[in-house]
C-alpha atoms as a PDB file:
ATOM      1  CA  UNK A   1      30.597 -22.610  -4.625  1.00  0.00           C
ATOM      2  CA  UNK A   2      30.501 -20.342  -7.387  1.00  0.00           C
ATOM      3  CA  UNK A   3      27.179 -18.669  -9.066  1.00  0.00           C
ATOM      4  CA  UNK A   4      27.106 -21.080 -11.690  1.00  0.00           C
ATOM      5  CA  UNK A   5      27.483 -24.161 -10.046  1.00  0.00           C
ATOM      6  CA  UNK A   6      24.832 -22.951  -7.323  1.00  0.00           C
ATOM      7  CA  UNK A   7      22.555 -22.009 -10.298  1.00  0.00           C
ATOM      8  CA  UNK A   8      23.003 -25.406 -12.124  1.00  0.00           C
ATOM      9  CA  UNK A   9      22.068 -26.915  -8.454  1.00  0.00           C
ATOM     10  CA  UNK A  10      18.799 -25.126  -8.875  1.00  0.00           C
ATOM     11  CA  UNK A  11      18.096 -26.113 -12.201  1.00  0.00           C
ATOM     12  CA  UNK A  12      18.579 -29.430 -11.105  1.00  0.00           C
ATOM     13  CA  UNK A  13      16.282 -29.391  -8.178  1.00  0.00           C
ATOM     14  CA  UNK A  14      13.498 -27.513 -10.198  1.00  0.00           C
ATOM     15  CA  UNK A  15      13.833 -30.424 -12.785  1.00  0.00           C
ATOM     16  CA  UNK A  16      13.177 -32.384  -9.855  1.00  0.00           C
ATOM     17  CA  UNK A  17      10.351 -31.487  -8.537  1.00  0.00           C
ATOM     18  CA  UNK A  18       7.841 -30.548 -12.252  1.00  0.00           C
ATOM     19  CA  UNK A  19       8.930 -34.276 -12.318  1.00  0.00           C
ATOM     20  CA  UNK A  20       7.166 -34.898  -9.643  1.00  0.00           C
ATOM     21  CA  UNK A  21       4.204 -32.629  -9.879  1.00  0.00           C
ATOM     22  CA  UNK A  22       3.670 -33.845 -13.274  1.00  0.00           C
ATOM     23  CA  UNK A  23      -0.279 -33.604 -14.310  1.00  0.00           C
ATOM     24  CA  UNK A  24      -1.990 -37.164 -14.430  1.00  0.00           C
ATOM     25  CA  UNK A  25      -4.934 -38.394 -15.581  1.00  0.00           C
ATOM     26  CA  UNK A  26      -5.921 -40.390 -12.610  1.00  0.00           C
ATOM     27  CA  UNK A  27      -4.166 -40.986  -9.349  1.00  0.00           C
ATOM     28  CA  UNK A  28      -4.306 -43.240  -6.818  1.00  0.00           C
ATOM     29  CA  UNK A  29      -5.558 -42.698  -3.129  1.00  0.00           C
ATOM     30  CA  UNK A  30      -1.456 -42.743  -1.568  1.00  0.00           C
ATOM     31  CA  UNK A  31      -0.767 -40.052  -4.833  1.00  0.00           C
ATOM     32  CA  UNK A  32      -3.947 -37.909  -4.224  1.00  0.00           C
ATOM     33  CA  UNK A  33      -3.199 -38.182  -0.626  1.00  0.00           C
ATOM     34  CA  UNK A  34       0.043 -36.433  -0.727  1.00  0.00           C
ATOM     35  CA  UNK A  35      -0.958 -33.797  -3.017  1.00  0.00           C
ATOM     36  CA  UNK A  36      -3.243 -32.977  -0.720  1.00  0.00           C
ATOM     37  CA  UNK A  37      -1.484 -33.289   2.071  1.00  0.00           C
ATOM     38  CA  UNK A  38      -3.625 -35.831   4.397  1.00  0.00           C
ATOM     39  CA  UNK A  39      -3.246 -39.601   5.460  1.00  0.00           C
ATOM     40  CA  UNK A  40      -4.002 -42.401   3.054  1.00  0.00           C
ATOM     41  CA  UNK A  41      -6.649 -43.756   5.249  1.00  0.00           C
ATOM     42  CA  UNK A  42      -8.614 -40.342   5.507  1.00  0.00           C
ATOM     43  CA  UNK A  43      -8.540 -40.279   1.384  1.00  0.00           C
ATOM     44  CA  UNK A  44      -9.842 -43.582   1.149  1.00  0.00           C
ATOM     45  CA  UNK A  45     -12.785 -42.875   3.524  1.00  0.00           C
ATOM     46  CA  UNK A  46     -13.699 -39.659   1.597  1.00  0.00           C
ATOM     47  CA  UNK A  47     -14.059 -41.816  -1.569  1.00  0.00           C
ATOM     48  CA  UNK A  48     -16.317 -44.723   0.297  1.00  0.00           C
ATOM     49  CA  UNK A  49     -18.359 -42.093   1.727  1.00  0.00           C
ATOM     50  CA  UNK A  50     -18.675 -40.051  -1.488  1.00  0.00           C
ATOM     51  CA  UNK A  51     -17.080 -36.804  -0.102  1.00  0.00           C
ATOM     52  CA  UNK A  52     -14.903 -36.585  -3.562  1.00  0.00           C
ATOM     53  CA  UNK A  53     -15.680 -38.366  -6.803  1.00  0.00           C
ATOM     54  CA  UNK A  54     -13.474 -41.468  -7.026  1.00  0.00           C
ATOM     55  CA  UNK A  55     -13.848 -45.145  -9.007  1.00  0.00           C
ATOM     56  CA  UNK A  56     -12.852 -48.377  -8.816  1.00  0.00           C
ATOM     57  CA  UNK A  57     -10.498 -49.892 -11.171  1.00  0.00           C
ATOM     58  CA  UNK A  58      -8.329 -52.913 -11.260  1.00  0.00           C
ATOM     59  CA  UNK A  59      -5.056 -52.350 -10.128  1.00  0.00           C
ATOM     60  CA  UNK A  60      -3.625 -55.713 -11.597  1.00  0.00           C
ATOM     61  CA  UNK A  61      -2.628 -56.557  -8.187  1.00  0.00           C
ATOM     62  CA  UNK A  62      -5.427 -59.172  -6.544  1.00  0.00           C
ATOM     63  CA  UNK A  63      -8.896 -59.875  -6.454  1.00  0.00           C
ATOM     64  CA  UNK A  64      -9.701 -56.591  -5.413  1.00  0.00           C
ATOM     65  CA  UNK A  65     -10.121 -53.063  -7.256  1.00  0.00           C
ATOM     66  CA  UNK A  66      -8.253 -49.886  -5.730  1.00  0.00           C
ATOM     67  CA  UNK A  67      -9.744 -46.017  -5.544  1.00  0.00           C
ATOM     68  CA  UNK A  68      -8.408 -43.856  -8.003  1.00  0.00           C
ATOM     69  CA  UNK A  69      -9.206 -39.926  -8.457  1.00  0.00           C
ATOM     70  CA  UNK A  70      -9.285 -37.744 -11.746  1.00  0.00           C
ATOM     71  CA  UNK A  71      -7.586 -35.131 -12.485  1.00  0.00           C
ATOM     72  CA  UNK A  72     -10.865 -33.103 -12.664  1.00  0.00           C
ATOM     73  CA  UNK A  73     -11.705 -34.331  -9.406  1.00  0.00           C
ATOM     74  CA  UNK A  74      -8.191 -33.035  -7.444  1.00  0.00           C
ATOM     75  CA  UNK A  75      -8.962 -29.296  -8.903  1.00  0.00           C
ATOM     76  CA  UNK A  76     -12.586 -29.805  -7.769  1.00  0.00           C
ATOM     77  CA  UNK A  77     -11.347 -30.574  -4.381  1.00  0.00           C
ATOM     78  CA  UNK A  78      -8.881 -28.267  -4.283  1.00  0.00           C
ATOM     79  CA  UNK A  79     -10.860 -25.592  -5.256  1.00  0.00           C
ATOM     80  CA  UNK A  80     -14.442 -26.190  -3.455  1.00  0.00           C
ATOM     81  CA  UNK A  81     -13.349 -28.525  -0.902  1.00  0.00           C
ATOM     82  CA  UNK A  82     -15.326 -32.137  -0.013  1.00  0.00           C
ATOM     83  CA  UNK A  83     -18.783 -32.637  -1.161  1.00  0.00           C
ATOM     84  CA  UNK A  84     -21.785 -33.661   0.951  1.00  0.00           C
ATOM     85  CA  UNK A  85     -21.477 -37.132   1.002  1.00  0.00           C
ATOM     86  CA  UNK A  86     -24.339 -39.887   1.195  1.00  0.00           C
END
């Protein structure tokens, strides 16, 4: 493989990945929970508890509304940690 083929490999795989790391406005608990690195279920506790700042909004899918995080709220979290709780 020469230099320029394995650089445009590189490119391409960089491409690939601001893609994916791509700055939302809200996510939802399965998003959040990868960025953070820690199971679904855990993320979804921490926002029924209170230990980060989360809402409910409609997902369009059923009767019932689904966690999402801000932005704001993933620095927070990654910066300070969890909060208190209730």
């Amino acid at each position: 493989m020469t230099l320029e083929e394995r650089l445009e490999k590189i490119e391409s795989m960089l491409v690939v990945l601001v893609e994916r790391q791509q700055v939302r406005e809200w996510y939802s608990v399965d998003e959040f929970a990868r960025i953070v690195g820690r199971a679904e279920f855990t993320c979804r506790e921490w926002c029924r508890t209170g230990r980060i700042k989360a809402e409910k909004k409609q997902s369009g899918r059923g009767a019932h509304a689904s966690w999402v995080i801000s932005h704001e709220e993933l620095q927070r979290y990654q910066r300070d940690g969890l909060l208190h709780g209730r």
